[in-house]
PDB file of N, CA and C in Angstrom:
ATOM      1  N   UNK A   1       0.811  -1.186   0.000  1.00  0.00           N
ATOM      2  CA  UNK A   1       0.000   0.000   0.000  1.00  0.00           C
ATOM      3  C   UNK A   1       0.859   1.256   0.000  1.00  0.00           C
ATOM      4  N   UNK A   2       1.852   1.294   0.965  1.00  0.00           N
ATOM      5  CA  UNK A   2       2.938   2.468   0.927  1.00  0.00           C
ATOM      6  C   UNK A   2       3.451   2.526  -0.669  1.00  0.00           C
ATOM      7  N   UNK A   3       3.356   1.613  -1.088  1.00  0.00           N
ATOM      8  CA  UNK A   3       4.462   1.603  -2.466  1.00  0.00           C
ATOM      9  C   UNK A   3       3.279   2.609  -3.400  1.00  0.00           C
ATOM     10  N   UNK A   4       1.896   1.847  -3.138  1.00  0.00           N
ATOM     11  CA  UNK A   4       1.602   2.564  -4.225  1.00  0.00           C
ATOM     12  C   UNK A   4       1.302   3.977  -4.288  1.00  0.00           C
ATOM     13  N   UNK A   5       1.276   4.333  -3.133  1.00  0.00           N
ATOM     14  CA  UNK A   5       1.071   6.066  -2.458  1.00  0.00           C
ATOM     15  C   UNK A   5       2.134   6.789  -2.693  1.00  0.00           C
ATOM     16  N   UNK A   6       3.215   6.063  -2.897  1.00  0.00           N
ATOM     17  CA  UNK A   6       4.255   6.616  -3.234  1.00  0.00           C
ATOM     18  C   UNK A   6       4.715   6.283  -4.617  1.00  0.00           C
ATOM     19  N   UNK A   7       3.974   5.591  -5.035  1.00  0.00           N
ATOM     20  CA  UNK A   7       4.400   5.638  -6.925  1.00  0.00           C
ATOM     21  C   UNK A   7       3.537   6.533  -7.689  1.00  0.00           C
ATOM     22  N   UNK A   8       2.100   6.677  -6.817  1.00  0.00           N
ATOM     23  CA  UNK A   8       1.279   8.109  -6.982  1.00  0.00           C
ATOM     24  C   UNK A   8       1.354   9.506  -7.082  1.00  0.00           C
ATOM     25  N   UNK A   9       2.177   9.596  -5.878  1.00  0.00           N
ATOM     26  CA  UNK A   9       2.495  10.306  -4.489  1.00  0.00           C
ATOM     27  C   UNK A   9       2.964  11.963  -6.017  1.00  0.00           C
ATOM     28  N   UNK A  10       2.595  13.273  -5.426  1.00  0.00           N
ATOM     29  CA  UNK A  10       3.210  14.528  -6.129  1.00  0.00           C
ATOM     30  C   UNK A  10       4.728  14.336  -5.539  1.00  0.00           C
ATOM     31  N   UNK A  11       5.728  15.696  -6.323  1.00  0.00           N
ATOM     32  CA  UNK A  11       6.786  16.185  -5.476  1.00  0.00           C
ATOM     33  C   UNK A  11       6.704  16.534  -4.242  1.00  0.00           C
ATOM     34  N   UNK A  12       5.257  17.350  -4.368  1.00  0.00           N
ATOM     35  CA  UNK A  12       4.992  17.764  -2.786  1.00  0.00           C
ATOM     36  C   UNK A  12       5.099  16.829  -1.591  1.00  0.00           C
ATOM     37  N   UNK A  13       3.795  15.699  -2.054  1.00  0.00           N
ATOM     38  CA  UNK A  13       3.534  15.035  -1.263  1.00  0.00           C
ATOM     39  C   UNK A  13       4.919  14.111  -0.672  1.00  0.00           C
ATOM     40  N   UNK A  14       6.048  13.511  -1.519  1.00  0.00           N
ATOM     41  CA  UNK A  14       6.839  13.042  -1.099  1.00  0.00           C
ATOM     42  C   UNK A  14       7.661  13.826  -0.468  1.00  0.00           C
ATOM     43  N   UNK A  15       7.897  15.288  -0.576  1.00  0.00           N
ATOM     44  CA  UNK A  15       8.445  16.441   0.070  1.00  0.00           C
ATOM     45  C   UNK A  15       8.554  16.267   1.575  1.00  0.00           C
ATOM     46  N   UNK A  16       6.768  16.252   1.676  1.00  0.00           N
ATOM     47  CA  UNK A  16       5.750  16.124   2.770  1.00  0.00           C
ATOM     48  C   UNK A  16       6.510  14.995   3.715  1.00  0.00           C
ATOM     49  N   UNK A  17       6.631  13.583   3.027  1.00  0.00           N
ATOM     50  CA  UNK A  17       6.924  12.788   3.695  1.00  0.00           C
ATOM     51  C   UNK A  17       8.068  12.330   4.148  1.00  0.00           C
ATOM     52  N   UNK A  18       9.396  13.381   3.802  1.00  0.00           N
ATOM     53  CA  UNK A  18      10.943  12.876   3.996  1.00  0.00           C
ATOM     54  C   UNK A  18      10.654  14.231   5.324  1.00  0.00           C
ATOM     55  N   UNK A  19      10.017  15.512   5.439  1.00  0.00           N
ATOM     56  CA  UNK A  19      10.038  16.193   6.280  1.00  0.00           C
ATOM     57  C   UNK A  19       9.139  15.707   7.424  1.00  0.00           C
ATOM     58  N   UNK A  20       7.919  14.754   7.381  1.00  0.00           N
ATOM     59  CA  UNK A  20       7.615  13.968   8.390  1.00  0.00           C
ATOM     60  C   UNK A  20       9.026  12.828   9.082  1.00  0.00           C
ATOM     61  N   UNK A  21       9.469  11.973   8.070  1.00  0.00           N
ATOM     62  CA  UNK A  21      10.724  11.331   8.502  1.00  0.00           C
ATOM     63  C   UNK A  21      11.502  11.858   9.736  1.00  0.00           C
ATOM     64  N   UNK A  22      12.098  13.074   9.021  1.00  0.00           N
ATOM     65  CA  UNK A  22      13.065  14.142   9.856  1.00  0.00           C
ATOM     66  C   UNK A  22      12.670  14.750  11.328  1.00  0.00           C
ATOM     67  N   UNK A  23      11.226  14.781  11.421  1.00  0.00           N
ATOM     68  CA  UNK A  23      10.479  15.304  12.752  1.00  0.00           C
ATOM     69  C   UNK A  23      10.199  14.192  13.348  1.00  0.00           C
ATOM     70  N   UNK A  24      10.379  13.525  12.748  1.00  0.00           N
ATOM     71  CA  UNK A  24      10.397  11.496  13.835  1.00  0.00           C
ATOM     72  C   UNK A  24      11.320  11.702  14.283  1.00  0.00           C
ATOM     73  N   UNK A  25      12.298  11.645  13.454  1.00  0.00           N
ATOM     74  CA  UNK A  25      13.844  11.172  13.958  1.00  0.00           C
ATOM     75  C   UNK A  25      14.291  12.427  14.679  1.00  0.00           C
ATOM     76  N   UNK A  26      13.877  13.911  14.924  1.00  0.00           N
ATOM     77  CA  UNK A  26      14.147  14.928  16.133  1.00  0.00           C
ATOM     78  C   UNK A  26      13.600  14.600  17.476  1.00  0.00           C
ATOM     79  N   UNK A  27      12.431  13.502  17.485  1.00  0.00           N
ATOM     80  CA  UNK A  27      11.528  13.676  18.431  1.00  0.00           C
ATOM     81  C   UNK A  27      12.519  11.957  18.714  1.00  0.00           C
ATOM     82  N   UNK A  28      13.135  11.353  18.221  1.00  0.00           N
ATOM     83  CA  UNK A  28      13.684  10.212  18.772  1.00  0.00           C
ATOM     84  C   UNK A  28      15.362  10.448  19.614  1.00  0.00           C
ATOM     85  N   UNK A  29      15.529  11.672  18.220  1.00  0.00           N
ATOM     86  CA  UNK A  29      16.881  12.390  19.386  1.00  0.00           C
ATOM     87  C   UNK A  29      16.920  13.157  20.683  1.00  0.00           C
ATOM     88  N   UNK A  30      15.707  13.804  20.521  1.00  0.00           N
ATOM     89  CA  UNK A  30      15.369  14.198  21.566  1.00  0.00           C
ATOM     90  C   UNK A  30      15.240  13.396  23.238  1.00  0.00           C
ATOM     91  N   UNK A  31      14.561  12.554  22.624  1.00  0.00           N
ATOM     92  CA  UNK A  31      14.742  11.439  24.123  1.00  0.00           C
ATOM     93  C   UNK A  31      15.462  10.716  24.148  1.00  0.00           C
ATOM     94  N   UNK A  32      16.634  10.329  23.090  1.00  0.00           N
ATOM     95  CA  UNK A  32      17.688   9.774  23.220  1.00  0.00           C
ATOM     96  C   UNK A  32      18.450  11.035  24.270  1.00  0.00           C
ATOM     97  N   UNK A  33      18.333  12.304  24.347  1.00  0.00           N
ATOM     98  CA  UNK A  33      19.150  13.218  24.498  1.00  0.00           C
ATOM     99  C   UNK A  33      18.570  13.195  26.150  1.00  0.00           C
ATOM    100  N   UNK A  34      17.233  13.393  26.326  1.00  0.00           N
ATOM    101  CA  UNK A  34      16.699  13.199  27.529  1.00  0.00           C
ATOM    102  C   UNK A  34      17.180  12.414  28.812  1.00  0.00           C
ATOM    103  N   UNK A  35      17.727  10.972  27.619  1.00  0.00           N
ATOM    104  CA  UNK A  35      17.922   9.556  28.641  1.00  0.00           C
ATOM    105  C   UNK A  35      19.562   9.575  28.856  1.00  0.00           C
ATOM    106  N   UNK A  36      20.241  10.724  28.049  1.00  0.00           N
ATOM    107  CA  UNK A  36      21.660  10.862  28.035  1.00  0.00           C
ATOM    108  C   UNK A  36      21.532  11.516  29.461  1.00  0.00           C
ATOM    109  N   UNK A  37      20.526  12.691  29.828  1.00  0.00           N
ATOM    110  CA  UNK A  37      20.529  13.660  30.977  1.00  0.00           C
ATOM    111  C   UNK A  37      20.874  13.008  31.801  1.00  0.00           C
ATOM    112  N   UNK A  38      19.569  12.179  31.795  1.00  0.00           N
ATOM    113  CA  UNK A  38      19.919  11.788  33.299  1.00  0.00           C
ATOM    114  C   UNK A  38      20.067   9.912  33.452  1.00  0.00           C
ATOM    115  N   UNK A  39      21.445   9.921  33.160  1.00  0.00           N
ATOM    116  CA  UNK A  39      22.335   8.832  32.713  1.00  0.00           C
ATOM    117  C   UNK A  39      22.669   8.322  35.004  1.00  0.00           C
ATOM    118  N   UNK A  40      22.992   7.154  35.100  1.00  0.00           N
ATOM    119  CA  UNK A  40      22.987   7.070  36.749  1.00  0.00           C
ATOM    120  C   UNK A  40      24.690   7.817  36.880  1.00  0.00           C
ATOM    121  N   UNK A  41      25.546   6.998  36.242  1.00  0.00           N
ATOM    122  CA  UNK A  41      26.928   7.497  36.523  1.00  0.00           C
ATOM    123  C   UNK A  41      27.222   8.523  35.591  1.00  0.00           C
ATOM    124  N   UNK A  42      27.480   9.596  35.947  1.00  0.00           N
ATOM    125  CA  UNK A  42      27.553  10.961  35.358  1.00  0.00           C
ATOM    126  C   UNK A  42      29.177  10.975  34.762  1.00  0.00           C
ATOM    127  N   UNK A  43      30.172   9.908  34.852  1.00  0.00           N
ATOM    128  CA  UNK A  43      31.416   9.938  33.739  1.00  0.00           C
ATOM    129  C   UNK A  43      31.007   9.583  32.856  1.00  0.00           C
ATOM    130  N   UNK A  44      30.063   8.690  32.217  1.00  0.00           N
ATOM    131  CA  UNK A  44      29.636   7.721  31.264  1.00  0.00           C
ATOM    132  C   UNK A  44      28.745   8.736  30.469  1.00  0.00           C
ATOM    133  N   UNK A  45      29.384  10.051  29.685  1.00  0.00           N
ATOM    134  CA  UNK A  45      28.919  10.745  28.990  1.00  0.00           C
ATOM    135  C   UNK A  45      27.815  10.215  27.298  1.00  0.00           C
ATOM    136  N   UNK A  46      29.222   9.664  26.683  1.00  0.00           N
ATOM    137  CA  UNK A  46      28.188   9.294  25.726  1.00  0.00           C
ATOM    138  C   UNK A  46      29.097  10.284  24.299  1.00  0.00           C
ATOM    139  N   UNK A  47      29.028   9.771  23.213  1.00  0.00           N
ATOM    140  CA  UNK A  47      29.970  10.543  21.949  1.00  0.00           C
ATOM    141  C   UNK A  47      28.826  10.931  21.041  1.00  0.00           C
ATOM    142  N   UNK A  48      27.603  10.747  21.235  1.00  0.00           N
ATOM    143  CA  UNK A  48      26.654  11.175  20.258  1.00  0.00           C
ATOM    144  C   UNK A  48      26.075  12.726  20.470  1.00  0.00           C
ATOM    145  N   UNK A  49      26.543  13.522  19.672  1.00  0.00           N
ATOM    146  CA  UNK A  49      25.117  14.826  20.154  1.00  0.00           C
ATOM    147  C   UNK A  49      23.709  15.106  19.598  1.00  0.00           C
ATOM    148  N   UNK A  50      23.431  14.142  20.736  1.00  0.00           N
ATOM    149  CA  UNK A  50      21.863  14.049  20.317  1.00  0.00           C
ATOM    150  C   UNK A  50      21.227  15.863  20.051  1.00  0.00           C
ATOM    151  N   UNK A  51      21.660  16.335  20.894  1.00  0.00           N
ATOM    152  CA  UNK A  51      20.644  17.737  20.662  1.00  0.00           C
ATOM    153  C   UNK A  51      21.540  18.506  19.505  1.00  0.00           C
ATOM    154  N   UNK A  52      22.083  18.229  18.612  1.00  0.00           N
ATOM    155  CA  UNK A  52      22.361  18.756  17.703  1.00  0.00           C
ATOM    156  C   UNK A  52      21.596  17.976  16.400  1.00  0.00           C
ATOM    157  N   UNK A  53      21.865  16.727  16.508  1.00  0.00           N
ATOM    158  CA  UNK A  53      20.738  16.467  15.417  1.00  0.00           C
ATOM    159  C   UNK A  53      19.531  16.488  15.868  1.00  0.00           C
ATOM    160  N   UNK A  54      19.193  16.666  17.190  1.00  0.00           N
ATOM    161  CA  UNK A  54      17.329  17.058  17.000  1.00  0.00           C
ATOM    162  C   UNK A  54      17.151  18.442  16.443  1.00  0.00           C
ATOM    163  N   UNK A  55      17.959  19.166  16.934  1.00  0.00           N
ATOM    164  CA  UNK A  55      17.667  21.022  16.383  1.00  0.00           C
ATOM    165  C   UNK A  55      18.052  20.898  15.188  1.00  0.00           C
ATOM    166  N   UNK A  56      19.151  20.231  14.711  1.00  0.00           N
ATOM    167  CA  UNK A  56      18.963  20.076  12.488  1.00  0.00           C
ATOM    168  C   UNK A  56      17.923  19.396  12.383  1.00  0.00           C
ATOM    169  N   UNK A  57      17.734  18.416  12.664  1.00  0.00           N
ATOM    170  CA  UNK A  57      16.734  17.817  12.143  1.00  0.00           C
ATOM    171  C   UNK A  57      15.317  17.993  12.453  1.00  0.00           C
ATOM    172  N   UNK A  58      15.060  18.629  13.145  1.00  0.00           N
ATOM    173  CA  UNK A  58      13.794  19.403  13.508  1.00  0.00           C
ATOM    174  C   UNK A  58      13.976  20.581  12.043  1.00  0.00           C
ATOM    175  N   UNK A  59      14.622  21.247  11.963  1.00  0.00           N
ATOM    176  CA  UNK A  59      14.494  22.525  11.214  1.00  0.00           C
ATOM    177  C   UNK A  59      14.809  22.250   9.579  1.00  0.00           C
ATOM    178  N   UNK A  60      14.826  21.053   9.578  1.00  0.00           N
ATOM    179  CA  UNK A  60      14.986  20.384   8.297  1.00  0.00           C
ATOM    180  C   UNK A  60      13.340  20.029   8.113  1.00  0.00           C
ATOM    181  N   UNK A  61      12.936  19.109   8.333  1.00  0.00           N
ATOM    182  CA  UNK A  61      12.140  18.868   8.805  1.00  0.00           C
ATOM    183  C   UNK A  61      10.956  19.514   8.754  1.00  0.00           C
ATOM    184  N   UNK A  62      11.222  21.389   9.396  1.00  0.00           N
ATOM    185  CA  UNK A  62       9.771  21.943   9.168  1.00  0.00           C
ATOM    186  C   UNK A  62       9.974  23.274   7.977  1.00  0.00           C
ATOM    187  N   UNK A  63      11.244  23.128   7.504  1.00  0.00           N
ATOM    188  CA  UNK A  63      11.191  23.751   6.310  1.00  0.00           C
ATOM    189  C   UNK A  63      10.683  22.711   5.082  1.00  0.00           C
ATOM    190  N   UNK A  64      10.268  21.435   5.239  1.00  0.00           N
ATOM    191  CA  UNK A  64      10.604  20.432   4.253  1.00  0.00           C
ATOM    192  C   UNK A  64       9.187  20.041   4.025  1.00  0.00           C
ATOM    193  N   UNK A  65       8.744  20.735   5.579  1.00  0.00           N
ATOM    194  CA  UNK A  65       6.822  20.633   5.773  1.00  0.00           C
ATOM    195  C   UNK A  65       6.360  21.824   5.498  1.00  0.00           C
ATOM    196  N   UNK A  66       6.818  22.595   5.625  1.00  0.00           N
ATOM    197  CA  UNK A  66       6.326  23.754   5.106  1.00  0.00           C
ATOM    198  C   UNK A  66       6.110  24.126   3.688  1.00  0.00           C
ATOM    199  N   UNK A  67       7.309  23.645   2.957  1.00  0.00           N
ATOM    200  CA  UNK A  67       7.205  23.797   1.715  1.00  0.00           C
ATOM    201  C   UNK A  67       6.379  22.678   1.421  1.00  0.00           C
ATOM    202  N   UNK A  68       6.163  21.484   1.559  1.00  0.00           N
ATOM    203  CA  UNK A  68       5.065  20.593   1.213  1.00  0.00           C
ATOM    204  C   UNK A  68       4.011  21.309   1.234  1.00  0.00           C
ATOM    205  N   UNK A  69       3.328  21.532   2.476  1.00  0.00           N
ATOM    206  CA  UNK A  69       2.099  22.076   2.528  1.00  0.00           C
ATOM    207  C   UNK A  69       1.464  23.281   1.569  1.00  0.00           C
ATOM    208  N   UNK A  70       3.102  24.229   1.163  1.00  0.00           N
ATOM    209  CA  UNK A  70       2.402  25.244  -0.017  1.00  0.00           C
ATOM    210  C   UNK A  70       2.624  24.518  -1.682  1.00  0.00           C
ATOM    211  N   UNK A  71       3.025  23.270  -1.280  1.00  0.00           N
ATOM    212  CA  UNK A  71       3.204  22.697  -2.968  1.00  0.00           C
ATOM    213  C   UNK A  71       1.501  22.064  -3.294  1.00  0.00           C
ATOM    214  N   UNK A  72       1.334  21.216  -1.816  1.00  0.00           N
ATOM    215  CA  UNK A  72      -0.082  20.441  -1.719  1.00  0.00           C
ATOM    216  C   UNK A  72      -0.881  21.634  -2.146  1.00  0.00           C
ATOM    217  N   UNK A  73      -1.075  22.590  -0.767  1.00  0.00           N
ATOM    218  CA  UNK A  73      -2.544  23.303  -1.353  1.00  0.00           C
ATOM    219  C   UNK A  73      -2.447  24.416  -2.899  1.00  0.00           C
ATOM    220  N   UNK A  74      -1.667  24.145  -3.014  1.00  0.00           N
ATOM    221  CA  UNK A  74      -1.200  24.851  -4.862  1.00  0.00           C
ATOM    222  C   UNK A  74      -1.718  23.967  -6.042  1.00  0.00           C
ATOM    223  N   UNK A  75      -1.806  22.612  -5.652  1.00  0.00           N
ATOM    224  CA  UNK A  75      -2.070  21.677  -6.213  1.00  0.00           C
ATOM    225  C   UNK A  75      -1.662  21.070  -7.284  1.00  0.00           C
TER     226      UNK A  75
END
């Protein structure tokens, strides 16, 4: 069913859906970043910066929805 929504699918609409992707994956860094906080042993930092790819990828994301939404209702 995905396949065929997406063999359908406008520029927009697939626009639409790599900038939904990107606001998943901010909202998964995000609580990856959360569970980094408050980690029990506080040496055991961690090499990932989660809150840097949630704030790119959030702002990826709602420029990527934004422009979807004026491609969709343009039609």
């Amino acid at each position: 069913m995905l396949h065929q929504f997406i063999t359908f699918a406008s520029d927009a609409e697939i626009v639409g859906l790599w900038g939904a992707v990107f606001i998943v994956f901010a909202v998964f860094a995000m609580v990856m970043e959360r569970r980094r906080g408050k980690r029990a042993r506080i040496d055991r930092v961690g090499w990932v910066p989660w809150l840097g790819f949630a704030v790119g990828s959030a702002m990826i994301g709602a420029g990527l929805l934004s422009l979807a939404v004026k491609g969709v209702l343009a039609g």
